[in-house]
PDB file of N, CA and C in Angstrom:
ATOM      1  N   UNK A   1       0.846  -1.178   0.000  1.00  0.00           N
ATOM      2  CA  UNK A   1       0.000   0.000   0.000  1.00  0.00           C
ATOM      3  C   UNK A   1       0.894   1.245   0.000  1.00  0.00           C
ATOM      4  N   UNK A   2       0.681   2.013  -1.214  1.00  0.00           N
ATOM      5  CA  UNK A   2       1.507   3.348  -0.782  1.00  0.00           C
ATOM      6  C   UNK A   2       1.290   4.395   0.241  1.00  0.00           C
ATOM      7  N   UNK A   3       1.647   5.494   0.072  1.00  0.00           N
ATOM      8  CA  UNK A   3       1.735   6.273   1.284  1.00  0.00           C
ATOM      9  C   UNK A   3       0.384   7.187   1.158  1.00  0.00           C
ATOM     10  N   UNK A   4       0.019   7.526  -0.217  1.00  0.00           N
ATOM     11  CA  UNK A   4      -1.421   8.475  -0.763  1.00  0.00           C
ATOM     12  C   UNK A   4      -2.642   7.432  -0.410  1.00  0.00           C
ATOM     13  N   UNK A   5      -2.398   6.068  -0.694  1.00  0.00           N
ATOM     14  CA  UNK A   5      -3.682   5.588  -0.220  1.00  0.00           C
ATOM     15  C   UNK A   5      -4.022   5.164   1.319  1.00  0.00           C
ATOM     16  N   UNK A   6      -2.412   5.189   1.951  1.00  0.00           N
ATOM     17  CA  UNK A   6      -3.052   5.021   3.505  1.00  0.00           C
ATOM     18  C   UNK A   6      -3.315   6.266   4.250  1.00  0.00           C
ATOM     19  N   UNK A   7      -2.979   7.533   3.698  1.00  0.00           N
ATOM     20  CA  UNK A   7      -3.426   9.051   3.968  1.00  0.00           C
ATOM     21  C   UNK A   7      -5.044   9.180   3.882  1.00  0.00           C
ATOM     22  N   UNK A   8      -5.391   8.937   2.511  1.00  0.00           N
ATOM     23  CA  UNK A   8      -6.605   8.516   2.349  1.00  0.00           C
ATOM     24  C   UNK A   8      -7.518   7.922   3.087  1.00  0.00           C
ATOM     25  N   UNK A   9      -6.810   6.435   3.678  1.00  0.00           N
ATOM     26  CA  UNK A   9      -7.571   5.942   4.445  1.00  0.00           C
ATOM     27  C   UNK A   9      -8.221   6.436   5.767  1.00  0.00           C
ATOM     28  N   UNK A  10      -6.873   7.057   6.034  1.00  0.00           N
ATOM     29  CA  UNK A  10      -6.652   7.615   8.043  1.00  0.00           C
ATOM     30  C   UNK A  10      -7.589   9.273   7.395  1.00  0.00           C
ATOM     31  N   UNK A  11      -7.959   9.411   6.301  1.00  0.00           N
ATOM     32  CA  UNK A  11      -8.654  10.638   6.371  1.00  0.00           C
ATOM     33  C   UNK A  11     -10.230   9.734   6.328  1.00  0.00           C
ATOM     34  N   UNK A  12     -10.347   9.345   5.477  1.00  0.00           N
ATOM     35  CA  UNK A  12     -11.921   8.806   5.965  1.00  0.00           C
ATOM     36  C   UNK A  12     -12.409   8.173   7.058  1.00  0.00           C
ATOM     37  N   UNK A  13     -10.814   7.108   7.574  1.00  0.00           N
ATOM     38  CA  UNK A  13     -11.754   7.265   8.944  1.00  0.00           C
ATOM     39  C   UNK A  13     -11.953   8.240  10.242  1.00  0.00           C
ATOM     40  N   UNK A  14     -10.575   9.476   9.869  1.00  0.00           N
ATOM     41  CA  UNK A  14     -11.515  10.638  10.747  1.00  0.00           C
ATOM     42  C   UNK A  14     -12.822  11.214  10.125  1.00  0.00           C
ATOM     43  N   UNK A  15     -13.121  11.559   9.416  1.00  0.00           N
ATOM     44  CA  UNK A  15     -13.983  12.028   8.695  1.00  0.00           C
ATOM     45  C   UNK A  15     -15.157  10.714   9.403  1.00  0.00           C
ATOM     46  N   UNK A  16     -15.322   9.514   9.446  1.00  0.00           N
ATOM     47  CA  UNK A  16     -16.629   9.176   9.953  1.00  0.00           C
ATOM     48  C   UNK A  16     -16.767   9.279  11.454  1.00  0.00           C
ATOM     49  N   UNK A  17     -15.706   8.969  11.719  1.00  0.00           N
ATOM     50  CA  UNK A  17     -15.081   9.229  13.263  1.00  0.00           C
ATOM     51  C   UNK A  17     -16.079  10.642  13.853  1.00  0.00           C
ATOM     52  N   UNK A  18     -16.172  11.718  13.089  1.00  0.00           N
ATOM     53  CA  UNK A  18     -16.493  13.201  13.154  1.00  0.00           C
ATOM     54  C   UNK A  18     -17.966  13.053  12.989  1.00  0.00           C
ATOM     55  N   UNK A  19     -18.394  12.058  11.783  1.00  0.00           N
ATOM     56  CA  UNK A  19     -19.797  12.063  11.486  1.00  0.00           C
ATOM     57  C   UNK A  19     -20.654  11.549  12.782  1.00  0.00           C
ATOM     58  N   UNK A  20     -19.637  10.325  12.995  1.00  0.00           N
ATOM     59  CA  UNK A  20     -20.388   9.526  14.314  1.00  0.00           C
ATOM     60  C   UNK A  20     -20.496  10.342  15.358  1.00  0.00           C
ATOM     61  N   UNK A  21     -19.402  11.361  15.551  1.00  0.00           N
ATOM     62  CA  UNK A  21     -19.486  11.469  16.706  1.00  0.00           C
ATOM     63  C   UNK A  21     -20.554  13.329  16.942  1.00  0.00           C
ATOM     64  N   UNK A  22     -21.002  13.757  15.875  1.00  0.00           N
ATOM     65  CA  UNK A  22     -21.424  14.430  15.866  1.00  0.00           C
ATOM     66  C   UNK A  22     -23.257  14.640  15.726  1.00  0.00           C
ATOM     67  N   UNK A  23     -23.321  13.298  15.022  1.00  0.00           N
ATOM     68  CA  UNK A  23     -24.838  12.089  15.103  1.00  0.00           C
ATOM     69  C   UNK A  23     -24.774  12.261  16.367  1.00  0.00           C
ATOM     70  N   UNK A  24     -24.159  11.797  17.269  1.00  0.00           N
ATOM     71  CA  UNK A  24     -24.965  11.524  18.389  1.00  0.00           C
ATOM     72  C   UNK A  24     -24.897  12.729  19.635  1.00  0.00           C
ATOM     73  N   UNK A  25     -24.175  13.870  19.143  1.00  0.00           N
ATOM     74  CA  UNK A  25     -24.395  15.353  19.907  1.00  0.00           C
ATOM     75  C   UNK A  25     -26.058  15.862  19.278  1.00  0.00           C
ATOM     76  N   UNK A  26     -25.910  15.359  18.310  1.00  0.00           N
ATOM     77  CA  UNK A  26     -27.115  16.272  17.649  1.00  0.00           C
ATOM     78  C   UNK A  26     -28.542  15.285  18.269  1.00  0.00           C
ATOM     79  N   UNK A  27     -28.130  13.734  18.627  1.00  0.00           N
ATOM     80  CA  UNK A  27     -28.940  12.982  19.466  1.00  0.00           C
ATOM     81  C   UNK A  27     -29.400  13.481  20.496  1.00  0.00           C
ATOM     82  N   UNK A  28     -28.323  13.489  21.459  1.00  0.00           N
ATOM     83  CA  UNK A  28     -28.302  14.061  22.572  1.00  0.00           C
ATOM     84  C   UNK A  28     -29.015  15.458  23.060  1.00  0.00           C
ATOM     85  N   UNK A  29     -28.941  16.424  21.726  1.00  0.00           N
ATOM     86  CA  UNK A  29     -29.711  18.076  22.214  1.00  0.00           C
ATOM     87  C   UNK A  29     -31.215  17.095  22.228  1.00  0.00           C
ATOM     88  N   UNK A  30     -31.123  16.476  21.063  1.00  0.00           N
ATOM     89  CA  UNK A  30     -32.626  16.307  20.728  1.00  0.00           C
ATOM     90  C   UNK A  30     -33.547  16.259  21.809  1.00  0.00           C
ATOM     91  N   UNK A  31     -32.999  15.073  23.233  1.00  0.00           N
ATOM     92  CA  UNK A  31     -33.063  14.503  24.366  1.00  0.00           C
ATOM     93  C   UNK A  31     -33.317  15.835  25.352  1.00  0.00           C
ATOM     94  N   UNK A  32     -32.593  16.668  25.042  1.00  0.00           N
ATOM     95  CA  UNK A  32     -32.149  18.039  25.904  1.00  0.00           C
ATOM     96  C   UNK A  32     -32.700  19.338  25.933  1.00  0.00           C
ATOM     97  N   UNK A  33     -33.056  19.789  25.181  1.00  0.00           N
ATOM     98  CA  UNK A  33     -33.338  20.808  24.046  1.00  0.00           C
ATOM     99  C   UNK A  33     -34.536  20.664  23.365  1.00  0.00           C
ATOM    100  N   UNK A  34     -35.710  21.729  23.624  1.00  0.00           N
ATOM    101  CA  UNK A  34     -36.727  21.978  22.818  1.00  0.00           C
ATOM    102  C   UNK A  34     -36.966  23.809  22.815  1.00  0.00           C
ATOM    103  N   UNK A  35     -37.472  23.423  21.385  1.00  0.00           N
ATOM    104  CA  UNK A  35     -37.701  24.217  20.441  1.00  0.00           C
ATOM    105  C   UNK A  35     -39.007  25.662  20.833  1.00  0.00           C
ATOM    106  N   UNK A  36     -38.506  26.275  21.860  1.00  0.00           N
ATOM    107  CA  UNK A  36     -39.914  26.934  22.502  1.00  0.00           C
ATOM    108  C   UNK A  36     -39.926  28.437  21.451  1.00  0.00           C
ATOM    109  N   UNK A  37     -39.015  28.621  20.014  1.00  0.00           N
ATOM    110  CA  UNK A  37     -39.444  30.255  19.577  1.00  0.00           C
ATOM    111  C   UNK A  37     -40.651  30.146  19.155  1.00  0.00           C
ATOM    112  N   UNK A  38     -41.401  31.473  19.633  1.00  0.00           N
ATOM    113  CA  UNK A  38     -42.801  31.291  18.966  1.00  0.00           C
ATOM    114  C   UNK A  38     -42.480  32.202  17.418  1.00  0.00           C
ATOM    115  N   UNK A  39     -43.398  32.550  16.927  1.00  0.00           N
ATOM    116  CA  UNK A  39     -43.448  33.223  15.615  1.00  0.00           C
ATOM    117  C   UNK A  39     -43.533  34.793  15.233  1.00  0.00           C
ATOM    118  N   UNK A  40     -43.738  35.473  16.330  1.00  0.00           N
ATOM    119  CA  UNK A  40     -43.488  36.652  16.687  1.00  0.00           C
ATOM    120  C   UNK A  40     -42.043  36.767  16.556  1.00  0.00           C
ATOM    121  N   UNK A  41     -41.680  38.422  15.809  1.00  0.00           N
ATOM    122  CA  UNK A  41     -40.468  38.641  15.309  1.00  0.00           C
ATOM    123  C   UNK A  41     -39.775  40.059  16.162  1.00  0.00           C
ATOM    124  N   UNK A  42     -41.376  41.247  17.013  1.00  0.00           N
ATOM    125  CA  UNK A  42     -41.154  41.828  17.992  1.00  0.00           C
ATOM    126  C   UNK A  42     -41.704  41.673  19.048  1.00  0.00           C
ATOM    127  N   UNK A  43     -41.394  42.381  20.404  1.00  0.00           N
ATOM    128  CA  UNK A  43     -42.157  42.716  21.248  1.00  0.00           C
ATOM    129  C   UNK A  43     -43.190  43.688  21.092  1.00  0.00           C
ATOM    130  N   UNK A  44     -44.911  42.633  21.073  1.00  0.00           N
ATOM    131  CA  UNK A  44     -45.763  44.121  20.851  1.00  0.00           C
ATOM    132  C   UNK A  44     -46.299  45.386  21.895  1.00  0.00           C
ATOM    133  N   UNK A  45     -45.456  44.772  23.059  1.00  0.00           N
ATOM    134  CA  UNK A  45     -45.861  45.613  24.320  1.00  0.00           C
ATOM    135  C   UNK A  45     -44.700  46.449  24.113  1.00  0.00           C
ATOM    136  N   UNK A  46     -43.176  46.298  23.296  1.00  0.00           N
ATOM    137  CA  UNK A  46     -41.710  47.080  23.695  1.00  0.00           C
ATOM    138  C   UNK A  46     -41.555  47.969  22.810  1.00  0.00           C
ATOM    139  N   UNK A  47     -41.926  46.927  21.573  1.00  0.00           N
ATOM    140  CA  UNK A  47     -41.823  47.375  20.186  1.00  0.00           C
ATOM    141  C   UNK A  47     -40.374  47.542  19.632  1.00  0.00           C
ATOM    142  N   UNK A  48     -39.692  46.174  20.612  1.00  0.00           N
ATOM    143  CA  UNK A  48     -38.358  46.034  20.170  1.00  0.00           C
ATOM    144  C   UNK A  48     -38.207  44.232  19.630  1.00  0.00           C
ATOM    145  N   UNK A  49     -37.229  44.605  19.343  1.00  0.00           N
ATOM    146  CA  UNK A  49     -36.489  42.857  18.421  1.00  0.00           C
ATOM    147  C   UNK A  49     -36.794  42.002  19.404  1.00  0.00           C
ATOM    148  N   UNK A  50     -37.339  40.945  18.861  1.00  0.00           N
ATOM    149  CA  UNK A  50     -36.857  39.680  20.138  1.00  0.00           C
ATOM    150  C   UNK A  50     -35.534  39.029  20.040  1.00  0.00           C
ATOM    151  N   UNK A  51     -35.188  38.562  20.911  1.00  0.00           N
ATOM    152  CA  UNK A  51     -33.768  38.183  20.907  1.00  0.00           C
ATOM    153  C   UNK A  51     -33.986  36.436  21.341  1.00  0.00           C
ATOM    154  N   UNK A  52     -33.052  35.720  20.726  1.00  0.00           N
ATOM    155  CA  UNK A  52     -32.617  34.317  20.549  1.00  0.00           C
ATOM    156  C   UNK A  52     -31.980  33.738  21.974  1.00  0.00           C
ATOM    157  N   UNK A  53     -32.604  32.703  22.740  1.00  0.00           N
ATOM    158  CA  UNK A  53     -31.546  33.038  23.879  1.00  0.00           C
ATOM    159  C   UNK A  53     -32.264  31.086  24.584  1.00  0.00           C
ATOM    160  N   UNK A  54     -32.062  31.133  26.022  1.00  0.00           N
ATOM    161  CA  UNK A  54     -32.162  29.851  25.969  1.00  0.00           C
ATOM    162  C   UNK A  54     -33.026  29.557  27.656  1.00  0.00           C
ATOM    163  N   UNK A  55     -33.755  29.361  28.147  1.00  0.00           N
ATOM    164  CA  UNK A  55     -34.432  29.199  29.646  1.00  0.00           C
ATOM    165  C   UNK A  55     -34.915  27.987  29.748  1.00  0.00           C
ATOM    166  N   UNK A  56     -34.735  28.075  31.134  1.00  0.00           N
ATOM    167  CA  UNK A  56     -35.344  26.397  31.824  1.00  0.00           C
ATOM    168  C   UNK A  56     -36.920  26.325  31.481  1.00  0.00           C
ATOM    169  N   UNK A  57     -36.677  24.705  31.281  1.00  0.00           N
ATOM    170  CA  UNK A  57     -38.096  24.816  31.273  1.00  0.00           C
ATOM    171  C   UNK A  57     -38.760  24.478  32.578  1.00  0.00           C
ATOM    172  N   UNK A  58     -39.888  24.473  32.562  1.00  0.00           N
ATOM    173  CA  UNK A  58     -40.459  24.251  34.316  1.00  0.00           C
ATOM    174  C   UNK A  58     -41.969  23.470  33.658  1.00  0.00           C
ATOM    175  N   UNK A  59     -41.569  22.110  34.185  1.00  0.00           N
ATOM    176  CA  UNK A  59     -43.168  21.368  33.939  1.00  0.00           C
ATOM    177  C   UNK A  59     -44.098  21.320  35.708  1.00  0.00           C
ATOM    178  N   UNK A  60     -44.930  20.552  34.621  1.00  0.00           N
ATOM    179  CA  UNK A  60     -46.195  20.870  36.010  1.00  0.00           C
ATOM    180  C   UNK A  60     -47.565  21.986  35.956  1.00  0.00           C
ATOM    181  N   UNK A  61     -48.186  21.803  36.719  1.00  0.00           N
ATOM    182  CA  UNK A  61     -49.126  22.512  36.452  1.00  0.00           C
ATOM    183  C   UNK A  61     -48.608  24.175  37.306  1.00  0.00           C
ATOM    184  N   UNK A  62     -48.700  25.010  36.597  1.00  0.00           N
ATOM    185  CA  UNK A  62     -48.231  26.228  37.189  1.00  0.00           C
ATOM    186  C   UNK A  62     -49.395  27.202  37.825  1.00  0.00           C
ATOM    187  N   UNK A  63     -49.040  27.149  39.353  1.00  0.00           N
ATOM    188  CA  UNK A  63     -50.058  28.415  39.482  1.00  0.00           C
ATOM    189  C   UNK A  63     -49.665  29.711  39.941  1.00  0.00           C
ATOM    190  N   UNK A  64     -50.195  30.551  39.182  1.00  0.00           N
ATOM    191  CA  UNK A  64     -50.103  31.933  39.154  1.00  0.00           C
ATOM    192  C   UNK A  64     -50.946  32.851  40.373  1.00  0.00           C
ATOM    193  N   UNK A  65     -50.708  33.647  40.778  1.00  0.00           N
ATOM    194  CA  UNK A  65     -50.840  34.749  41.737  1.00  0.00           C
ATOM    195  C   UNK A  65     -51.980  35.897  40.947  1.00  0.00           C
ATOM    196  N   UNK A  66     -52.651  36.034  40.939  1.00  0.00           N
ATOM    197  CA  UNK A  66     -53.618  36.735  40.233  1.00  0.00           C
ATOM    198  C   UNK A  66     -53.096  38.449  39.595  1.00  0.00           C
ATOM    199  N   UNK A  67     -51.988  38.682  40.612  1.00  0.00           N
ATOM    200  CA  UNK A  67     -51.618  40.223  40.398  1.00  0.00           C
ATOM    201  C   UNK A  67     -50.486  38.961  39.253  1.00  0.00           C
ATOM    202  N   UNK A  68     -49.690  38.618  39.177  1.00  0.00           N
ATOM    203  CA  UNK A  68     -48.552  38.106  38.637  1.00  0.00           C
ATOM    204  C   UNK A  68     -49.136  37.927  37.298  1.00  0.00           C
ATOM    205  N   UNK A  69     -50.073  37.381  36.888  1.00  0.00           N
ATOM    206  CA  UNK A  69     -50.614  36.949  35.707  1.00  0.00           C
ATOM    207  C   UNK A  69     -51.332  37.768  34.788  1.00  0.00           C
ATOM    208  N   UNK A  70     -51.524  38.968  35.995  1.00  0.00           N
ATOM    209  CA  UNK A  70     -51.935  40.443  35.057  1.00  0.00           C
ATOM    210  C   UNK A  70     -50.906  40.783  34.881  1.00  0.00           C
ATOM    211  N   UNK A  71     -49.653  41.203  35.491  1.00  0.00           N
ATOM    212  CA  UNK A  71     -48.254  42.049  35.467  1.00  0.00           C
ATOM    213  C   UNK A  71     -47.694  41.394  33.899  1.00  0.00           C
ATOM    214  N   UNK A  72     -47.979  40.009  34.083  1.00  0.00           N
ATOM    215  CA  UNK A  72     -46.912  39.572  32.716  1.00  0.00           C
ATOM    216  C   UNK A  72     -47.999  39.607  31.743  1.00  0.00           C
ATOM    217  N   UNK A  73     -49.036  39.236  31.457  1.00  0.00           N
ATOM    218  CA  UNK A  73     -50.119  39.512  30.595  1.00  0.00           C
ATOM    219  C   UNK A  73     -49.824  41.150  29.699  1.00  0.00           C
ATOM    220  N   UNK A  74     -49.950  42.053  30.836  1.00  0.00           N
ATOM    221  CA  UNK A  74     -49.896  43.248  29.889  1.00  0.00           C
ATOM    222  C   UNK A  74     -48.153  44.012  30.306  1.00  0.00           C
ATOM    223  N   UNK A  75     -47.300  43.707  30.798  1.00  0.00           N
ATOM    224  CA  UNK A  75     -46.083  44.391  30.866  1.00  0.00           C
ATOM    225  C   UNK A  75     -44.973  43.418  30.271  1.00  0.00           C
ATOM    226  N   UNK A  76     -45.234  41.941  30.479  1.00  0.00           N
ATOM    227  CA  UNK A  76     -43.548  41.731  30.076  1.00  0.00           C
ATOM    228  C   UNK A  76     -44.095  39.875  29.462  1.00  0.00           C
ATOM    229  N   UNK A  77     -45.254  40.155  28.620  1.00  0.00           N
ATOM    230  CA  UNK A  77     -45.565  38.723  27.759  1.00  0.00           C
ATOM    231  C   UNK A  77     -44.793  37.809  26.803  1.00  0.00           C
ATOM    232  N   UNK A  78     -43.385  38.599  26.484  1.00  0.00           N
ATOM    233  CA  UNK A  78     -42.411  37.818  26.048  1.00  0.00           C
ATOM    234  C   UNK A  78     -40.768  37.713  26.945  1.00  0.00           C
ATOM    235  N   UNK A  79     -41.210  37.800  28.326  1.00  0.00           N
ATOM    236  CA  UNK A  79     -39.921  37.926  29.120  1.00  0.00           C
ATOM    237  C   UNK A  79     -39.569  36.380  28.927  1.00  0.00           C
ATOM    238  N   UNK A  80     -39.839  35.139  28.550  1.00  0.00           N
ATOM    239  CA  UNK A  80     -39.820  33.652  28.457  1.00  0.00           C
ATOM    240  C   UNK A  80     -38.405  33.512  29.613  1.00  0.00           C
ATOM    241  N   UNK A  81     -38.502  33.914  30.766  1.00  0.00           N
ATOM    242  CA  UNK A  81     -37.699  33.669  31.555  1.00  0.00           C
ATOM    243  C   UNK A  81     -37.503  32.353  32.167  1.00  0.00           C
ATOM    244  N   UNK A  82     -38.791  31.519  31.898  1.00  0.00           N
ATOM    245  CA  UNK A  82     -38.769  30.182  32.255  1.00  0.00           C
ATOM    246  C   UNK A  82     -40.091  30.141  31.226  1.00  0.00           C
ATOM    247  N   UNK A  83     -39.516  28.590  30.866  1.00  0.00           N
ATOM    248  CA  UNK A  83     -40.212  27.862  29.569  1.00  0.00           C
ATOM    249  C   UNK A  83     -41.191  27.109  30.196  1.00  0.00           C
ATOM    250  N   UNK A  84     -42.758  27.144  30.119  1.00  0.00           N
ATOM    251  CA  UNK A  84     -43.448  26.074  30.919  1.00  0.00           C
ATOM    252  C   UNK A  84     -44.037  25.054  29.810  1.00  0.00           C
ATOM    253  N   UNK A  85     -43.450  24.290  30.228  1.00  0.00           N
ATOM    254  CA  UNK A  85     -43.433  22.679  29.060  1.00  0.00           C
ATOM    255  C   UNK A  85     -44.502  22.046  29.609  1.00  0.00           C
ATOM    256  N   UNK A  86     -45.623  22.108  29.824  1.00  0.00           N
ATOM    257  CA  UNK A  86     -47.037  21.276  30.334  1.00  0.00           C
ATOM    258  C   UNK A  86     -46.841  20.812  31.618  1.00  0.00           C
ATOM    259  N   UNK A  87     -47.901  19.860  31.408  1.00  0.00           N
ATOM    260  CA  UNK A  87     -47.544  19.046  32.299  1.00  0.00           C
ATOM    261  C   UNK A  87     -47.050  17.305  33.109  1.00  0.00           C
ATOM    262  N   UNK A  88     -46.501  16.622  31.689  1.00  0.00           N
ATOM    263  CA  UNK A  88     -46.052  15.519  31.810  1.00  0.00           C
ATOM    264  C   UNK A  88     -44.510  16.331  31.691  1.00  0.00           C
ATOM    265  N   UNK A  89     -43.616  16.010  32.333  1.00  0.00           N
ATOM    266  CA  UNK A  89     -42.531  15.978  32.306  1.00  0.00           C
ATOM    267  C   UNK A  89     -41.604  15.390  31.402  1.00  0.00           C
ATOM    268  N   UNK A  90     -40.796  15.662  30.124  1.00  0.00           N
ATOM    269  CA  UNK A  90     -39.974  15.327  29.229  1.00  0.00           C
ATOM    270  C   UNK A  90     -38.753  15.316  29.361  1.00  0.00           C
ATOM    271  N   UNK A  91     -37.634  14.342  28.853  1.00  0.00           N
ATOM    272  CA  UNK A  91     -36.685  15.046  29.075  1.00  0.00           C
ATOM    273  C   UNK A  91     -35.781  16.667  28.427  1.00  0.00           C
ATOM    274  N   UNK A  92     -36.281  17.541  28.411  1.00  0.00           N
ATOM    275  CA  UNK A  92     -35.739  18.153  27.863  1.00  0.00           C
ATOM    276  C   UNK A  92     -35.919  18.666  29.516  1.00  0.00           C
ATOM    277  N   UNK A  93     -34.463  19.926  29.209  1.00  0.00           N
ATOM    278  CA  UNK A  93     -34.732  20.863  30.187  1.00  0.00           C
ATOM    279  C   UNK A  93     -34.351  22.183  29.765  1.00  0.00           C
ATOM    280  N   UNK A  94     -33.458  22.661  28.775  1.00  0.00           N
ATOM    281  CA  UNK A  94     -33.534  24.085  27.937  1.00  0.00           C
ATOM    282  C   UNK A  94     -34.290  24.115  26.982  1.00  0.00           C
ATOM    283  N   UNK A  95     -35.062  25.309  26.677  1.00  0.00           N
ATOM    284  CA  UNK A  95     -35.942  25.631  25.492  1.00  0.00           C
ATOM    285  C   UNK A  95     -35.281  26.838  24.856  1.00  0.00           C
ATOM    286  N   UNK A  96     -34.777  26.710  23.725  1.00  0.00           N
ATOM    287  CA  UNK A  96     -34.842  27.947  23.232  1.00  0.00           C
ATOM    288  C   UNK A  96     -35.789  28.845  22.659  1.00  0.00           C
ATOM    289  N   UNK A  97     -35.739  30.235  22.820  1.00  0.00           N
ATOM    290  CA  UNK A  97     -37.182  30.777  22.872  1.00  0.00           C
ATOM    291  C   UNK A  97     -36.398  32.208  22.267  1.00  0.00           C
ATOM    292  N   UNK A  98     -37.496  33.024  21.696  1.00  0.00           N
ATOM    293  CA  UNK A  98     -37.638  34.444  21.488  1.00  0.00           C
ATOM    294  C   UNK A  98     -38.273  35.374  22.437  1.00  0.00           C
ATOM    295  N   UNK A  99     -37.229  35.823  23.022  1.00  0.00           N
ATOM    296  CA  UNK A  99     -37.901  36.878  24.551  1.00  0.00           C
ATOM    297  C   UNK A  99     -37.334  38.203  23.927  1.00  0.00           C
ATOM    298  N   UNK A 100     -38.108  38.903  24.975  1.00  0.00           N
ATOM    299  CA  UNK A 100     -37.549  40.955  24.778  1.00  0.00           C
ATOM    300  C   UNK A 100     -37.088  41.134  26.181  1.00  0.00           C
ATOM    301  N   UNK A 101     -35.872  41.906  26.008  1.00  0.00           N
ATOM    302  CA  UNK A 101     -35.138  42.031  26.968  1.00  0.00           C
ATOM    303  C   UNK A 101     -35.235  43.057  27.667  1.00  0.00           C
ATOM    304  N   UNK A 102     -36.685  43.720  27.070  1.00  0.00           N
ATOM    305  CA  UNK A 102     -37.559  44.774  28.552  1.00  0.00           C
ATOM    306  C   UNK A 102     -38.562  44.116  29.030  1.00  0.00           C
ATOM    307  N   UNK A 103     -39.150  42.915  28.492  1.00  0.00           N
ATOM    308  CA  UNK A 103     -39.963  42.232  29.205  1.00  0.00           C
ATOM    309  C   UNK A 103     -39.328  41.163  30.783  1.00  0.00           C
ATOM    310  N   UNK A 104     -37.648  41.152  30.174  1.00  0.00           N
ATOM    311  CA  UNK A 104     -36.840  40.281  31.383  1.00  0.00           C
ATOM    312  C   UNK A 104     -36.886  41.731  32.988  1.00  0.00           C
ATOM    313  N   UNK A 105     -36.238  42.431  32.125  1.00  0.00           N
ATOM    314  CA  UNK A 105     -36.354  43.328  32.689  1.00  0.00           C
ATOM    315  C   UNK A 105     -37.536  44.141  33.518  1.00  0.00           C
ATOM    316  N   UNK A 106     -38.529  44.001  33.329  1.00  0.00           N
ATOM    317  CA  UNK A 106     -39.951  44.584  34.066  1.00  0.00           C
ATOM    318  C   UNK A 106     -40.324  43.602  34.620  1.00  0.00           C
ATOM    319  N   UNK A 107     -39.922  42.430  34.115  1.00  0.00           N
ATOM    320  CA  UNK A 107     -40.326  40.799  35.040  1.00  0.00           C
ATOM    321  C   UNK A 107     -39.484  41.330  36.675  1.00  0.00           C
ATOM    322  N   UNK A 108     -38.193  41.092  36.502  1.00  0.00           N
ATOM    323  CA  UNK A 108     -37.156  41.333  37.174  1.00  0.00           C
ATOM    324  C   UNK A 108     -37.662  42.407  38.525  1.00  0.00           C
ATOM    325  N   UNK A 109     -38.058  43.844  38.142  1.00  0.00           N
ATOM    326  CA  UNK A 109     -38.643  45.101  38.603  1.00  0.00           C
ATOM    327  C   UNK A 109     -39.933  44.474  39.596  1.00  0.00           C
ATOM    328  N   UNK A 110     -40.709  43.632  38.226  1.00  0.00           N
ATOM    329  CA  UNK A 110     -41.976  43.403  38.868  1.00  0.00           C
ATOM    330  C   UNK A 110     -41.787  42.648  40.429  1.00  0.00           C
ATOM    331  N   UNK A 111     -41.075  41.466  40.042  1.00  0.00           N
ATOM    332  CA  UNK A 111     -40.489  40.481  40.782  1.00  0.00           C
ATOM    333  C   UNK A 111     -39.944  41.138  42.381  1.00  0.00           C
ATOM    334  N   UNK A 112     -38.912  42.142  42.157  1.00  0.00           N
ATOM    335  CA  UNK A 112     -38.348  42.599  42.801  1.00  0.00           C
ATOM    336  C   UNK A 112     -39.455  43.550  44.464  1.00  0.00           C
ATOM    337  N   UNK A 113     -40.100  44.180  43.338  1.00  0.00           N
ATOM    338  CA  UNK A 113     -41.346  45.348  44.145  1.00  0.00           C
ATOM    339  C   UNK A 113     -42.600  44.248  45.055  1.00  0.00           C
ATOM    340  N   UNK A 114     -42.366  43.128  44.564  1.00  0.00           N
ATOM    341  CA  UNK A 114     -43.573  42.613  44.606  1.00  0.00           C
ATOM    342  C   UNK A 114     -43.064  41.424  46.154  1.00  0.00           C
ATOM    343  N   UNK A 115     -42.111  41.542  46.430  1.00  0.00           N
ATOM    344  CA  UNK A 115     -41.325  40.788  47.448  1.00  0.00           C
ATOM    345  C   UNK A 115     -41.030  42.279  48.479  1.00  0.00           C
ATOM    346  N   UNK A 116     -40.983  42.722  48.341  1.00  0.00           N
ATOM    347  CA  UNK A 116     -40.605  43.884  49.226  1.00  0.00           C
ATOM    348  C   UNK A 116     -41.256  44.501  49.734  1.00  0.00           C
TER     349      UNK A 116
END
């Protein structure tokens, strides 16, 4: 065997080496990782960009505080500070999502005033 075809060789098998091993990262998000952007492109309460970013998700049935569910309703409806994934539990636990980063922010405020 010359020297060009065993170069060859030791290149294809990194090259599947890379495929394999990159199959099963892309497995693994699958397991990890869901898909929470909605289809909205601004904030219609900010009237700014949404931004690309990544939050826990939180399963279960969630209950809300009656002032809390008005505050985010009309001040900060795309803060996606936590992802609520229903209520059977999956494995995923990051969602990536489209939030506005005055809705994190007035969450944050709200959050803050509302403990104090």
């Amino acid at each position: 065997m010359d020297k060009s075809a065993t170069n060859k060789t030791k290149i294809r098998k990194r090259l599947f080496a890379t495929f394999i091993f990159l199959s099963a990262v892309a497995v693994l998000l699958a397991f990890l990782v869901r898909d929470g952007r909605n289809e909205e492109a601004t904030c219609p309460v900010h009237d700014v960009p949404l931004r690309l970013g990544a939050s826990p998700i939180s399963y279960g049935l969630p209950v809300f505080e009656s002032e809390y569910f008005k505050a985010k309703t009309e001040k900060f409806p795309f803060s996606y500070s936590t992802y609520l994934g229903g209520c059977m539990p999956k494995t995923q636990r990051i969602a990536i999502v489209r939030y506005c980063p005055i809705c994190r922010q007035a969450e944050e405020m709200w959050e803050a005033t509302a403990q104090a």
